[in-house]
PDB file of N, CA and C in Angstrom:
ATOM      1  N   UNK A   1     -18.859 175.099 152.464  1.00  0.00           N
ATOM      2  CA  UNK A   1     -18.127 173.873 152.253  1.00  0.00           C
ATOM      3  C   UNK A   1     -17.525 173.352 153.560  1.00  0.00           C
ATOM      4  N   UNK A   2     -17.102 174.322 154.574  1.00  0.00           N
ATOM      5  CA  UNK A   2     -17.056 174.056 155.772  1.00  0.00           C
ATOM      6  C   UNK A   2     -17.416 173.248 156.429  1.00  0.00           C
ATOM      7  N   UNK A   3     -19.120 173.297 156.388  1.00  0.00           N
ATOM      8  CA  UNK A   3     -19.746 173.012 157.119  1.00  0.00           C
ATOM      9  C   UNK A   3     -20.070 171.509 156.487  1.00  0.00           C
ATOM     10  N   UNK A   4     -20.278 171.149 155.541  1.00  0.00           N
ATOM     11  CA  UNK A   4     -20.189 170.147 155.081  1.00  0.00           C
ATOM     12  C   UNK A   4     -18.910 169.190 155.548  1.00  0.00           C
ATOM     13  N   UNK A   5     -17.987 169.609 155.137  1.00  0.00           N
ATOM     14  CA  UNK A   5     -16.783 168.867 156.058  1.00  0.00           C
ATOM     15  C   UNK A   5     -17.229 168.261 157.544  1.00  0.00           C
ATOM     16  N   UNK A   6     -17.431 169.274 158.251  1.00  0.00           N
ATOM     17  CA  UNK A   6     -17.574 169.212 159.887  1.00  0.00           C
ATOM     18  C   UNK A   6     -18.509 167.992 159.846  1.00  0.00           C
ATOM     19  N   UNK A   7     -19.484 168.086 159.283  1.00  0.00           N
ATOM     20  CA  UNK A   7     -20.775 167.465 159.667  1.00  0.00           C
ATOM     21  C   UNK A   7     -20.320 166.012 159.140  1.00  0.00           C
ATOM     22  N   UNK A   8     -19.787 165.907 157.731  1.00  0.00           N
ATOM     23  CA  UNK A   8     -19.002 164.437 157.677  1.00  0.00           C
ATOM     24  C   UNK A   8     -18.424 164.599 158.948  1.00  0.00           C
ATOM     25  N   UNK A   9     -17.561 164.771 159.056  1.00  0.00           N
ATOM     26  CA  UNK A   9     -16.974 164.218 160.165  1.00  0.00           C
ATOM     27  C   UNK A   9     -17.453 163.661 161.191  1.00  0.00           C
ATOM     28  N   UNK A  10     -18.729 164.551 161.458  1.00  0.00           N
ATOM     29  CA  UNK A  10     -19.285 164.167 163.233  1.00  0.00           C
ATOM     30  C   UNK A  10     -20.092 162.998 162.459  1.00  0.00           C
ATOM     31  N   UNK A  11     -20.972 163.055 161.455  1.00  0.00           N
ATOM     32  CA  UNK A  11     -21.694 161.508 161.410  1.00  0.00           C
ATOM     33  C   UNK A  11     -20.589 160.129 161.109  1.00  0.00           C
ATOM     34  N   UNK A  12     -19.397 160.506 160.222  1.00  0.00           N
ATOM     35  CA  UNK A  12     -18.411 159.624 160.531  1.00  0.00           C
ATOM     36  C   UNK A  12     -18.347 159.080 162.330  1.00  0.00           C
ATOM     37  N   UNK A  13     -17.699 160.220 163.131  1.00  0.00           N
ATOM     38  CA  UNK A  13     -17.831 159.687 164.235  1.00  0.00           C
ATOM     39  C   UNK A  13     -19.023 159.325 165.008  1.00  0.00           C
ATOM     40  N   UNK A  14     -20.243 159.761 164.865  1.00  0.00           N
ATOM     41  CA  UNK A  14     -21.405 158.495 165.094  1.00  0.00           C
ATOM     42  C   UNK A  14     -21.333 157.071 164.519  1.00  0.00           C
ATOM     43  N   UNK A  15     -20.758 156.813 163.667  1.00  0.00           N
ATOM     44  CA  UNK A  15     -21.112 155.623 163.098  1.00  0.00           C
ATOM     45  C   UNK A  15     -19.909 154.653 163.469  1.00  0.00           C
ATOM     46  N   UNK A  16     -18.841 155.641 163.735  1.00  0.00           N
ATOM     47  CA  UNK A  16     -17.611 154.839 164.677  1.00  0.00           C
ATOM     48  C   UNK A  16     -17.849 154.316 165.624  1.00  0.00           C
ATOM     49  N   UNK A  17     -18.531 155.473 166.747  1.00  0.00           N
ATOM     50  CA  UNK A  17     -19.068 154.773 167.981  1.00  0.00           C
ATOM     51  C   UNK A  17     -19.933 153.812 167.968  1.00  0.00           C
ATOM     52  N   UNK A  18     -21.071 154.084 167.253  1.00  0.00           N
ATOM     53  CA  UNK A  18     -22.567 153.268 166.772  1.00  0.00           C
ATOM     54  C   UNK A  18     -21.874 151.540 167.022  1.00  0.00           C
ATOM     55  N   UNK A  19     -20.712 151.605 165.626  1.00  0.00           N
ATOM     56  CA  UNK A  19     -20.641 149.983 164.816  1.00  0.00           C
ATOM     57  C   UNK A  19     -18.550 149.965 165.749  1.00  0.00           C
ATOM     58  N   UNK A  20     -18.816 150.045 166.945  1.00  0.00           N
ATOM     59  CA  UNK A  20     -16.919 149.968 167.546  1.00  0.00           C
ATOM     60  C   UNK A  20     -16.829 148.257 167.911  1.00  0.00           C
ATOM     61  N   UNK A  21     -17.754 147.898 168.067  1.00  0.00           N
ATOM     62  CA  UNK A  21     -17.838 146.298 168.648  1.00  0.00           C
ATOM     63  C   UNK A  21     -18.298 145.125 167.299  1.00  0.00           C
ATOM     64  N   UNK A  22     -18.144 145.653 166.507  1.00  0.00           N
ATOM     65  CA  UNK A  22     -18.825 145.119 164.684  1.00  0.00           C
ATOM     66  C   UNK A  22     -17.544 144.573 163.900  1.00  0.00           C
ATOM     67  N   UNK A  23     -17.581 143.760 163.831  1.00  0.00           N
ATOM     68  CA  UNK A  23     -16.283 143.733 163.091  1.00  0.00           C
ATOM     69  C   UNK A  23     -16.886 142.993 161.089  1.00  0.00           C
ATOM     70  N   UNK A  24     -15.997 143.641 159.901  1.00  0.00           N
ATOM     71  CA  UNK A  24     -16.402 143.356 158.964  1.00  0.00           C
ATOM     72  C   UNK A  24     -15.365 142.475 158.235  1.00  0.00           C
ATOM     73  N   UNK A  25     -15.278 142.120 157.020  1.00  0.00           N
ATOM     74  CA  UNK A  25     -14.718 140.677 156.259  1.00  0.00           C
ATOM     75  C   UNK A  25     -14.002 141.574 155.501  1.00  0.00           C
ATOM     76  N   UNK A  26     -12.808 141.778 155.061  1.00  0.00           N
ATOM     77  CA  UNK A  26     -12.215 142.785 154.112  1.00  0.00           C
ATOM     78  C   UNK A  26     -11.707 141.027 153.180  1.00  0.00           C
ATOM     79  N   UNK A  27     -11.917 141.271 151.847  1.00  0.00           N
ATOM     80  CA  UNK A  27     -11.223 140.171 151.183  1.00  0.00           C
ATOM     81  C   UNK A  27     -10.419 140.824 150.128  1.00  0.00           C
ATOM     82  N   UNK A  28      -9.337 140.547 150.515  1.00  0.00           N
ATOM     83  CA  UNK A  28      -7.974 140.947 149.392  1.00  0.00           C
ATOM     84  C   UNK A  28      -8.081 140.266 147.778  1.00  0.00           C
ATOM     85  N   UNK A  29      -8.046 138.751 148.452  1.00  0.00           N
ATOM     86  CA  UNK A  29      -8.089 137.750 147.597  1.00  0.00           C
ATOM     87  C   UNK A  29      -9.464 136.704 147.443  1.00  0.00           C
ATOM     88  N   UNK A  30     -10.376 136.812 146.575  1.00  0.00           N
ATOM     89  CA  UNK A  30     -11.263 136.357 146.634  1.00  0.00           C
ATOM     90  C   UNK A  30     -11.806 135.005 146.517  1.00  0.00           C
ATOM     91  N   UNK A  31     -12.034 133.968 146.484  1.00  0.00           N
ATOM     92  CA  UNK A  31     -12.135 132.375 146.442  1.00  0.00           C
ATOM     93  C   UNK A  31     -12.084 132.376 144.669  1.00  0.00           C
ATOM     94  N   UNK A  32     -12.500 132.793 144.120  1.00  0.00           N
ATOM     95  CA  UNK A  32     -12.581 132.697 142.777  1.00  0.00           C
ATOM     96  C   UNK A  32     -11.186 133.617 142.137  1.00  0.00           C
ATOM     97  N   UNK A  33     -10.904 134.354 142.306  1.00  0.00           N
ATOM     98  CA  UNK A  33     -10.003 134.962 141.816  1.00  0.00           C
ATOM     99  C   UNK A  33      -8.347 133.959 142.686  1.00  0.00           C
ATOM    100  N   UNK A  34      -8.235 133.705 143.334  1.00  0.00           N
ATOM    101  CA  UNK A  34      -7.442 133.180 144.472  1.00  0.00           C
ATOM    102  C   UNK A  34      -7.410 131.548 143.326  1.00  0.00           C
ATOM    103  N   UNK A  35      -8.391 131.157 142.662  1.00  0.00           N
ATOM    104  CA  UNK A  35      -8.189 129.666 142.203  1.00  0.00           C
ATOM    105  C   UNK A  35      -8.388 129.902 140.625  1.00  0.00           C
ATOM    106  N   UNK A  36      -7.960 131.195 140.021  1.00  0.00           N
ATOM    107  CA  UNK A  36      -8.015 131.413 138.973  1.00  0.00           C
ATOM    108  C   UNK A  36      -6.233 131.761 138.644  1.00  0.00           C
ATOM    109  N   UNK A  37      -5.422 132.301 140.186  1.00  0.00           N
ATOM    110  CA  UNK A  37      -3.839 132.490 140.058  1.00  0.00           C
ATOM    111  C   UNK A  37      -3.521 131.121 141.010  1.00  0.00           C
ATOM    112  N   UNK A  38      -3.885 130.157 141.210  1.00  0.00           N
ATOM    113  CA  UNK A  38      -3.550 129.241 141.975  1.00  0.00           C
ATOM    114  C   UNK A  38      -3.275 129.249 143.371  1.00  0.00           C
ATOM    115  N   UNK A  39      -3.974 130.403 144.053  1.00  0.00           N
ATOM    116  CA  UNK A  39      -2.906 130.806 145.211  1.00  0.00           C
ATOM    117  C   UNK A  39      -4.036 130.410 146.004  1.00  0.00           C
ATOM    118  N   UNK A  40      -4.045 130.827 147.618  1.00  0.00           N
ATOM    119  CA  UNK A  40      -4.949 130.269 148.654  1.00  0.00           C
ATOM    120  C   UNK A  40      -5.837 132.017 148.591  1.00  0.00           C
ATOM    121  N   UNK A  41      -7.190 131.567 149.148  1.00  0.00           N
ATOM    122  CA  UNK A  41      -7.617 132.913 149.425  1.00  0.00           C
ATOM    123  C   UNK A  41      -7.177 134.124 150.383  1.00  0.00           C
ATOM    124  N   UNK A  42      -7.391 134.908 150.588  1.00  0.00           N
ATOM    125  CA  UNK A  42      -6.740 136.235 151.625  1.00  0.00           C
ATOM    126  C   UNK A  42      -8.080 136.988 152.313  1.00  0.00           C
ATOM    127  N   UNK A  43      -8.525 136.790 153.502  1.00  0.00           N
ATOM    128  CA  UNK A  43      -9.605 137.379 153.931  1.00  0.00           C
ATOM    129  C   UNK A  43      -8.854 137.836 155.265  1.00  0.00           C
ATOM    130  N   UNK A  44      -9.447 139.145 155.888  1.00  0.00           N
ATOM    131  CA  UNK A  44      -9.156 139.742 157.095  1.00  0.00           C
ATOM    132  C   UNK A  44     -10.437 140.176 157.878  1.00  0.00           C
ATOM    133  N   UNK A  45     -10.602 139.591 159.361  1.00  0.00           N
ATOM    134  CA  UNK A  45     -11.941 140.625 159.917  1.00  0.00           C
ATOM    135  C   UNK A  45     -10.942 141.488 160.987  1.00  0.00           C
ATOM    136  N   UNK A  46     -11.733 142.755 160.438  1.00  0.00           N
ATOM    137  CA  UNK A  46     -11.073 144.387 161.256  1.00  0.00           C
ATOM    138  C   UNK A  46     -12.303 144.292 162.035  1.00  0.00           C
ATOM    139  N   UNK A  47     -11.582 145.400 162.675  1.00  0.00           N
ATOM    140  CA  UNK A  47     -12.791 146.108 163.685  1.00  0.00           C
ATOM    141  C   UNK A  47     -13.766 147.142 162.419  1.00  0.00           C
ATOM    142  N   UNK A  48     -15.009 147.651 162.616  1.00  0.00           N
ATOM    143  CA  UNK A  48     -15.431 148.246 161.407  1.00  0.00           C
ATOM    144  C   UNK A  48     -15.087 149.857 161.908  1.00  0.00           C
ATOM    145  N   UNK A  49     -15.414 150.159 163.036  1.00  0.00           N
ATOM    146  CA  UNK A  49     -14.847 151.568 163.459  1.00  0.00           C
ATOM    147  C   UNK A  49     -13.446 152.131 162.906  1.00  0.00           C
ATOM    148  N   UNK A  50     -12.615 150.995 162.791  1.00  0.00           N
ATOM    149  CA  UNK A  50     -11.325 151.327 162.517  1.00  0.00           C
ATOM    150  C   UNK A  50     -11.054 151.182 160.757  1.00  0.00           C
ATOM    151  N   UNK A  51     -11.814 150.280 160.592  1.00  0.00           N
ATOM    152  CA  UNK A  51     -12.362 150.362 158.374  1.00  0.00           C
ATOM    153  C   UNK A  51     -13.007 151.795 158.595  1.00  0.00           C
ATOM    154  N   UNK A  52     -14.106 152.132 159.292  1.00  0.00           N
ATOM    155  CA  UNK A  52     -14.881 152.872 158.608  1.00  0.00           C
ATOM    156  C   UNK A  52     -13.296 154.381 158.521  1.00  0.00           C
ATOM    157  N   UNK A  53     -13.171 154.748 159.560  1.00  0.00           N
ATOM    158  CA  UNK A  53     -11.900 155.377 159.843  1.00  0.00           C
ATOM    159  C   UNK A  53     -10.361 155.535 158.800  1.00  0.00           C
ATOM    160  N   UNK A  54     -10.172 154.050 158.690  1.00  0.00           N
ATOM    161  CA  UNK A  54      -9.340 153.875 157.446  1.00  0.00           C
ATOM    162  C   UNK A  54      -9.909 154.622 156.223  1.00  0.00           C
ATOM    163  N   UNK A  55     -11.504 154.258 155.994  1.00  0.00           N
ATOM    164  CA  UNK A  55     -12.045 154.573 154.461  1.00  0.00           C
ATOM    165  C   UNK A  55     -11.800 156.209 154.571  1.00  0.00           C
ATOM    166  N   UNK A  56     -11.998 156.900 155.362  1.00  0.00           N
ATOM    167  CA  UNK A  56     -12.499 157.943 155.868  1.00  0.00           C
ATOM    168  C   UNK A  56     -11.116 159.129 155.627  1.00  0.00           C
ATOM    169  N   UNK A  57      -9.964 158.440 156.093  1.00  0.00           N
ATOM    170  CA  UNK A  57      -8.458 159.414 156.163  1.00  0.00           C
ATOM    171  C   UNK A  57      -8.307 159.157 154.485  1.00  0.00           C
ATOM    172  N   UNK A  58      -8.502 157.675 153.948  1.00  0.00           N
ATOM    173  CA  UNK A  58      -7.824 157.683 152.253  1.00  0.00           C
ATOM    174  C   UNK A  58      -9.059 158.646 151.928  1.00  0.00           C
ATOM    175  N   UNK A  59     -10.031 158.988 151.999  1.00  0.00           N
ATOM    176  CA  UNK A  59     -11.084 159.789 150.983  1.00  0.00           C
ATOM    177  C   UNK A  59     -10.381 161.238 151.289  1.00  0.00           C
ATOM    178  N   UNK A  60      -9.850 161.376 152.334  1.00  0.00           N
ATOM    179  CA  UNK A  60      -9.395 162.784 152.899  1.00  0.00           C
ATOM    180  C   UNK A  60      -8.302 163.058 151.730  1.00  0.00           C
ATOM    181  N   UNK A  61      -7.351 161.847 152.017  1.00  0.00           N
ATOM    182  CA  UNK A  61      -5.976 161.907 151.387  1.00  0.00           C
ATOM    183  C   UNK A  61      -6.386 162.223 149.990  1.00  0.00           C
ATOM    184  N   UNK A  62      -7.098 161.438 149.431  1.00  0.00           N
ATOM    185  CA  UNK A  62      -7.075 161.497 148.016  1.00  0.00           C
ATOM    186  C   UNK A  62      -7.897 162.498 147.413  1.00  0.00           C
ATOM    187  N   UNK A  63      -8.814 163.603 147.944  1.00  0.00           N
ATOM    188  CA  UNK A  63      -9.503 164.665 148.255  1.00  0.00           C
ATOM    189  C   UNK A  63      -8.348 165.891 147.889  1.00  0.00           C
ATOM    190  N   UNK A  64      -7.287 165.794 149.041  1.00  0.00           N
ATOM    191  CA  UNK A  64      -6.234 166.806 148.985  1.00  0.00           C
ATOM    192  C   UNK A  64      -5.316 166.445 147.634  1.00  0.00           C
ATOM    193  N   UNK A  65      -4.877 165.355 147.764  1.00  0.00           N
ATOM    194  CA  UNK A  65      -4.359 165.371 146.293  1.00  0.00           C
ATOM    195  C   UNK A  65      -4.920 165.672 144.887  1.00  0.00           C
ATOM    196  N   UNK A  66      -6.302 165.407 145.004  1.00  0.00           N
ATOM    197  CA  UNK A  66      -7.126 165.610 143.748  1.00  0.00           C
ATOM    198  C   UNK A  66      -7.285 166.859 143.413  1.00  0.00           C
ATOM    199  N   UNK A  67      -7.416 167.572 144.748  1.00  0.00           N
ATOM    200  CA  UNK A  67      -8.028 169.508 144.611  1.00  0.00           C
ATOM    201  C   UNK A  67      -6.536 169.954 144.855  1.00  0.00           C
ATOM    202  N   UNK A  68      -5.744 169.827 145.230  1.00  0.00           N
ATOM    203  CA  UNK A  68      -4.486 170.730 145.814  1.00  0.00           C
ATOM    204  C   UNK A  68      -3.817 171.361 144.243  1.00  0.00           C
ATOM    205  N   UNK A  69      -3.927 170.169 142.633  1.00  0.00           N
ATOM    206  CA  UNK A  69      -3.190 171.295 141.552  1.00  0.00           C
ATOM    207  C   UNK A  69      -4.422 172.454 141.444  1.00  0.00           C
ATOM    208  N   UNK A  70      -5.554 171.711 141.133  1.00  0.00           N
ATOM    209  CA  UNK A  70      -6.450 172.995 141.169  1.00  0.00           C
ATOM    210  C   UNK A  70      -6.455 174.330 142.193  1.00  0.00           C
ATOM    211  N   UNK A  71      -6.129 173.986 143.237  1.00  0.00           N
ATOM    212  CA  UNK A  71      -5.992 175.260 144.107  1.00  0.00           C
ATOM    213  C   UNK A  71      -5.053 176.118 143.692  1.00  0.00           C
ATOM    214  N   UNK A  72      -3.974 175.343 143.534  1.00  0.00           N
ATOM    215  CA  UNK A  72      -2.774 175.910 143.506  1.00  0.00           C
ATOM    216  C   UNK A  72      -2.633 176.963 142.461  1.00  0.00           C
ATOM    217  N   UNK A  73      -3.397 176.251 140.972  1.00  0.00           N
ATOM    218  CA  UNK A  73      -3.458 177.412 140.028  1.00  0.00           C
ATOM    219  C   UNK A  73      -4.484 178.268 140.182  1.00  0.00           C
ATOM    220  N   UNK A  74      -5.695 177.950 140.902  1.00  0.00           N
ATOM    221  CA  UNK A  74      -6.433 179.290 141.448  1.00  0.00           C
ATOM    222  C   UNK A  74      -5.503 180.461 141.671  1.00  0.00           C
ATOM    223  N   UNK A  75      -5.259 179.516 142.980  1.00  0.00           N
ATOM    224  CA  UNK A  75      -4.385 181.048 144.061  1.00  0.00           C
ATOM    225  C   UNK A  75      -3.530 181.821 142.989  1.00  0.00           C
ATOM    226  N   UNK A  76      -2.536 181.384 142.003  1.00  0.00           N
ATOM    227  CA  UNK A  76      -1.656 181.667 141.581  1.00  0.00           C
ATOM    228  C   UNK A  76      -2.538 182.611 140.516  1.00  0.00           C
ATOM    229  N   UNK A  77      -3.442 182.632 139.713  1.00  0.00           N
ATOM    230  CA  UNK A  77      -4.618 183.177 138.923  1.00  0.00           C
ATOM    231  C   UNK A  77      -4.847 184.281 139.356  1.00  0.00           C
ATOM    232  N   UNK A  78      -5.381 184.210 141.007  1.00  0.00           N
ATOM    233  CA  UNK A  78      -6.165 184.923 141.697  1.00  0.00           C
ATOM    234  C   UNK A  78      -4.451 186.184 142.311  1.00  0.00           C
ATOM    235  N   UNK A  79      -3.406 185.568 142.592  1.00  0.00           N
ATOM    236  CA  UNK A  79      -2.633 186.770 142.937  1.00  0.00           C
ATOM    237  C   UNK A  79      -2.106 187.472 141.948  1.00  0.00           C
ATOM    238  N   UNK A  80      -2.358 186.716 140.164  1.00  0.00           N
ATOM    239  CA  UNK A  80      -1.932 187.538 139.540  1.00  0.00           C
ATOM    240  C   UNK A  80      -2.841 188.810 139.131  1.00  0.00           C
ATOM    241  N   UNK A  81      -3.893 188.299 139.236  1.00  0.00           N
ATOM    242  CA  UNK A  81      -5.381 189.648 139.163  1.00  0.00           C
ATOM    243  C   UNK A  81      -5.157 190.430 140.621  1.00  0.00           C
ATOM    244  N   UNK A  82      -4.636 189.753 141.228  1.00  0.00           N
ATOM    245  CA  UNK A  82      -4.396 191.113 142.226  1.00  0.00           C
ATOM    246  C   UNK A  82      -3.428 191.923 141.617  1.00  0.00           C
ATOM    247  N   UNK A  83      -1.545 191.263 141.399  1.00  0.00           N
ATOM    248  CA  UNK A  83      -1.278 191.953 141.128  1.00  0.00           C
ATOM    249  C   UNK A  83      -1.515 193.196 139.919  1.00  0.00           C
ATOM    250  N   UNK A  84      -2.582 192.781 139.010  1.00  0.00           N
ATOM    251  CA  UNK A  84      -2.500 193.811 137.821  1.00  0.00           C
ATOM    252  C   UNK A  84      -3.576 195.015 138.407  1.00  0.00           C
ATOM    253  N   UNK A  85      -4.167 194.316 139.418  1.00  0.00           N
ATOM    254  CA  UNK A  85      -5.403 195.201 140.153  1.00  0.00           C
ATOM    255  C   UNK A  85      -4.179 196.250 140.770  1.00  0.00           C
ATOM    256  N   UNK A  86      -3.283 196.065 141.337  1.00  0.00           N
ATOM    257  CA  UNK A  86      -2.550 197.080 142.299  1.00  0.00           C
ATOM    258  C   UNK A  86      -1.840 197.646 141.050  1.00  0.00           C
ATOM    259  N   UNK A  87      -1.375 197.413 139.838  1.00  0.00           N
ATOM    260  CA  UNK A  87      -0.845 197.999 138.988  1.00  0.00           C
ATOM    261  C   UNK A  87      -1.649 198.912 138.041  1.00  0.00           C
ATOM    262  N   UNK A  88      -3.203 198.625 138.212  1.00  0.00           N
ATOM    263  CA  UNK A  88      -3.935 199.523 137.413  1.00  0.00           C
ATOM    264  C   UNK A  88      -4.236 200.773 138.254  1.00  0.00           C
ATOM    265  N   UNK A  89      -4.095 200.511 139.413  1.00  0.00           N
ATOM    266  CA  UNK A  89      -4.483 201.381 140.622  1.00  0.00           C
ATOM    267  C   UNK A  89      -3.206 202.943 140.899  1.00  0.00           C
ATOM    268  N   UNK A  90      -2.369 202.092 140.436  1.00  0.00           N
ATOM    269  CA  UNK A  90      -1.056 202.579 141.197  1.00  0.00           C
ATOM    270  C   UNK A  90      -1.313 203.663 139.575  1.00  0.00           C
ATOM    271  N   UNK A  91      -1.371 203.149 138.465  1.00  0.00           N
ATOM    272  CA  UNK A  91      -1.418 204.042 137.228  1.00  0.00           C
ATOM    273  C   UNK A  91      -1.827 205.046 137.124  1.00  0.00           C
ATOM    274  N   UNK A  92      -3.669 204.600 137.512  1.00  0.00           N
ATOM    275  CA  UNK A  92      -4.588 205.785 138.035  1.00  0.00           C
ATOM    276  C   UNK A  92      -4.325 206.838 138.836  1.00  0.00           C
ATOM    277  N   UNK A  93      -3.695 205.714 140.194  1.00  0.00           N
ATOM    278  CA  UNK A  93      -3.530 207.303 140.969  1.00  0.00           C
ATOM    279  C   UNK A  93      -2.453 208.279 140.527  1.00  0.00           C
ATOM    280  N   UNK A  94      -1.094 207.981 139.813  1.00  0.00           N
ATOM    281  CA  UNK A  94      -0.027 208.804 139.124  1.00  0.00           C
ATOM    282  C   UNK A  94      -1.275 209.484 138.090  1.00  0.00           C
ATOM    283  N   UNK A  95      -1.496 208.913 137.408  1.00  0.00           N
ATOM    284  CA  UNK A  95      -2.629 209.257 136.056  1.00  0.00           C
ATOM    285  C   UNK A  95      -3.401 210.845 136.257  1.00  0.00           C
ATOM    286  N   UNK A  96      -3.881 210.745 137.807  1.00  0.00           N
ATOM    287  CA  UNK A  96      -4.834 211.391 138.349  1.00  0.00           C
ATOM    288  C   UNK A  96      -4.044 212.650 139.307  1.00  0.00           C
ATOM    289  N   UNK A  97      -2.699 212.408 139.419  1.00  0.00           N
ATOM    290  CA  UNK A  97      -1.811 213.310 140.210  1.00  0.00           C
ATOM    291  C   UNK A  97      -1.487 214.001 138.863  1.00  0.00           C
ATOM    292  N   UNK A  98      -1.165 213.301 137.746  1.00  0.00           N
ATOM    293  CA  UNK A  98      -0.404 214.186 136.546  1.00  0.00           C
ATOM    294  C   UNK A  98      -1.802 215.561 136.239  1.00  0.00           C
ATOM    295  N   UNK A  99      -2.763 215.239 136.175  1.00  0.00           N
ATOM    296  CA  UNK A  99      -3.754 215.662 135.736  1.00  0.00           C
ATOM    297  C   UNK A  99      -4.427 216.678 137.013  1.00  0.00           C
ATOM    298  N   UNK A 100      -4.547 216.898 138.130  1.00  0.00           N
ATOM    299  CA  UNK A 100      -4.178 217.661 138.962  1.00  0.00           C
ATOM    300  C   UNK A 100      -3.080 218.688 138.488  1.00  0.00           C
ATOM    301  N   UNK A 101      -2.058 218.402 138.534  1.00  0.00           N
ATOM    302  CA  UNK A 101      -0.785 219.165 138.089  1.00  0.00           C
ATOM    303  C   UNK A 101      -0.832 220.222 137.307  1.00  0.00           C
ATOM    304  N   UNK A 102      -1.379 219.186 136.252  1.00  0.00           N
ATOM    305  CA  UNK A 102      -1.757 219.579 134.951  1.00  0.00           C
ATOM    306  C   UNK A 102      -2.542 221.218 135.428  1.00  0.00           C
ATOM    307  N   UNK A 103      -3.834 220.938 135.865  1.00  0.00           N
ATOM    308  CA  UNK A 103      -5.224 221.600 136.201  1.00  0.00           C
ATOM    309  C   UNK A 103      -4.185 223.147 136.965  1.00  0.00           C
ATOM    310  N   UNK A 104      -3.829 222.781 138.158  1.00  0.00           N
ATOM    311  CA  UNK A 104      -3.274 223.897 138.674  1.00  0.00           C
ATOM    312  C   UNK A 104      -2.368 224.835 137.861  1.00  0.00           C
ATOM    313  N   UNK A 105      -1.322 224.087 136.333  1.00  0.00           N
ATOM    314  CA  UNK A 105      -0.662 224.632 135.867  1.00  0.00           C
ATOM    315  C   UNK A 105      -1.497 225.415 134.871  1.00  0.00           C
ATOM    316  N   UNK A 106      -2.439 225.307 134.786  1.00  0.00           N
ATOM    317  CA  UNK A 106      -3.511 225.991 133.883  1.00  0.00           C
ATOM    318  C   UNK A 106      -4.369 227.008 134.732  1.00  0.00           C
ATOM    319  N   UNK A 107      -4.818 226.665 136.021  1.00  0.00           N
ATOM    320  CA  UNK A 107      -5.178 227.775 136.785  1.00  0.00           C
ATOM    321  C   UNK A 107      -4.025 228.879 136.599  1.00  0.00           C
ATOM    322  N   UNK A 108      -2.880 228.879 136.465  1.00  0.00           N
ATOM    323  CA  UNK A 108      -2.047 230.133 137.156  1.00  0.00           C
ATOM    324  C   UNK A 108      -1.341 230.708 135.796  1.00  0.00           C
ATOM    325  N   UNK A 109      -1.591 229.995 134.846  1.00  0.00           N
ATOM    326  CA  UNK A 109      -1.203 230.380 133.007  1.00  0.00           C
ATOM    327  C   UNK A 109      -2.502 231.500 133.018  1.00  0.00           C
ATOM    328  N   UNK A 110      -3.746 230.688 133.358  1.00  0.00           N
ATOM    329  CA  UNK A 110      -5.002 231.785 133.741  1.00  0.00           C
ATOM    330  C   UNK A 110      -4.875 233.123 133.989  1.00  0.00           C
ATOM    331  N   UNK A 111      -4.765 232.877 135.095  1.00  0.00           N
ATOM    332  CA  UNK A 111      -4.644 234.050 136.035  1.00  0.00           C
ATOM    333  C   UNK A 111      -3.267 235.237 135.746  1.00  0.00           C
ATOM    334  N   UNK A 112      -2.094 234.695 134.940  1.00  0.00           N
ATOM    335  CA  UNK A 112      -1.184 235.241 134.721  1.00  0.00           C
ATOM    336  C   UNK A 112      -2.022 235.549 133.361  1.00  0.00           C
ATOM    337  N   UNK A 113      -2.044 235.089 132.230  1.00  0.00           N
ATOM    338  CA  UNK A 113      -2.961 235.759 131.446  1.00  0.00           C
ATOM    339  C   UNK A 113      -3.878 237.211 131.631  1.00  0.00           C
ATOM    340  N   UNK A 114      -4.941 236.544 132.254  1.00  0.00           N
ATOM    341  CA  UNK A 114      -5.625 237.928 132.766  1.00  0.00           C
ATOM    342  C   UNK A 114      -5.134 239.275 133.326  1.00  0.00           C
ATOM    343  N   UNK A 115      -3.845 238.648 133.763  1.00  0.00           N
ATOM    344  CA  UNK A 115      -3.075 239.992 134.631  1.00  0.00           C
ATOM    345  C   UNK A 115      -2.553 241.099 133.614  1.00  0.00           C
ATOM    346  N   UNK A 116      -2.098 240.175 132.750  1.00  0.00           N
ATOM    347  CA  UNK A 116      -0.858 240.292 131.849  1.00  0.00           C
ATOM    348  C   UNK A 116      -2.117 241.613 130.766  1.00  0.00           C
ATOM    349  N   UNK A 117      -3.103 240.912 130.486  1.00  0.00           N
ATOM    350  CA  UNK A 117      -4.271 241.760 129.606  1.00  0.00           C
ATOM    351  C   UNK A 117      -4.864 242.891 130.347  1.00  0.00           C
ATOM    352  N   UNK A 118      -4.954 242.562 131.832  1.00  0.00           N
ATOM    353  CA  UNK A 118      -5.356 243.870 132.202  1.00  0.00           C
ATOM    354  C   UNK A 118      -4.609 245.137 132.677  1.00  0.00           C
ATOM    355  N   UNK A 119      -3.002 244.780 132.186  1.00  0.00           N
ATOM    356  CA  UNK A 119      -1.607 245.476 132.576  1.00  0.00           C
ATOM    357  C   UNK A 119      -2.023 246.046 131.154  1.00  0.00           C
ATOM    358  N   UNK A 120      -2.242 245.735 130.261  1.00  0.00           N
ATOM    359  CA  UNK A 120      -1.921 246.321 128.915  1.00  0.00           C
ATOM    360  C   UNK A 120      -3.156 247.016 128.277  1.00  0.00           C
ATOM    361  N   UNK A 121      -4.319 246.763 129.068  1.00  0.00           N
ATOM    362  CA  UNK A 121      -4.972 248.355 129.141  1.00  0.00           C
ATOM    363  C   UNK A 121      -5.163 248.797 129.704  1.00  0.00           C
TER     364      UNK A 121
END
């Protein structure tokens, strides 16, 4: 996804340089719409490097706002599966120390056993 980013970017900036002397018609207010509220029309010529640029930061902006709740409950998803991951872990390894314990306290019940039977004949 990276790389996709980057590469917008650099053909964005080809097409900045390409069209820097271009200038385009932005119309706010359109001749028909403009004599449908009574008002005069509204037209602007930009530079297009600096439109294309403008279009370019709002797609960014509105990109981050669109994905940023979704991330947010990822991450928050994703640290709670960590945390139950470090809590299943942490179980196991007590789990696996009790049971050790366990094992040795049965080796030496063993061995005291056997002693104990071969004292008594």
């Amino acid at each position: 996804m990276q790389i996709i980013s980057v590469l917008a970017t650099l053909i964005l900036c080809v097409v900045i340089m390409m069209n820097f002397h271009e200038t385009v018609t932005v119309n706010a207010i359109s001749n028909d719409f403009a004599q449908l509220l009574h008002a005069s029309a509204y037209s602007k010529a930009i530079n297009l490097a600096l439109y294309s640029l403008c279009l370019f930061i709002l797609g960014e902006i509105s990109a981050i706002f669109f994905f940023a709740p979704l991330y947010n409950s990822l991450k928050n998803k994703f640290n709670a599966y960590k945390r139950e991951l470090e809590r299943g872990s942490i179980s196991n390894t007590t789990a696996e120390a009790k049971i050790g314990v366990l094992e040795n306290k049965i080796t030496v019940l063993e061995k005291a056993l056997d002693e104990a039977l071969k004292k008594k004949n």
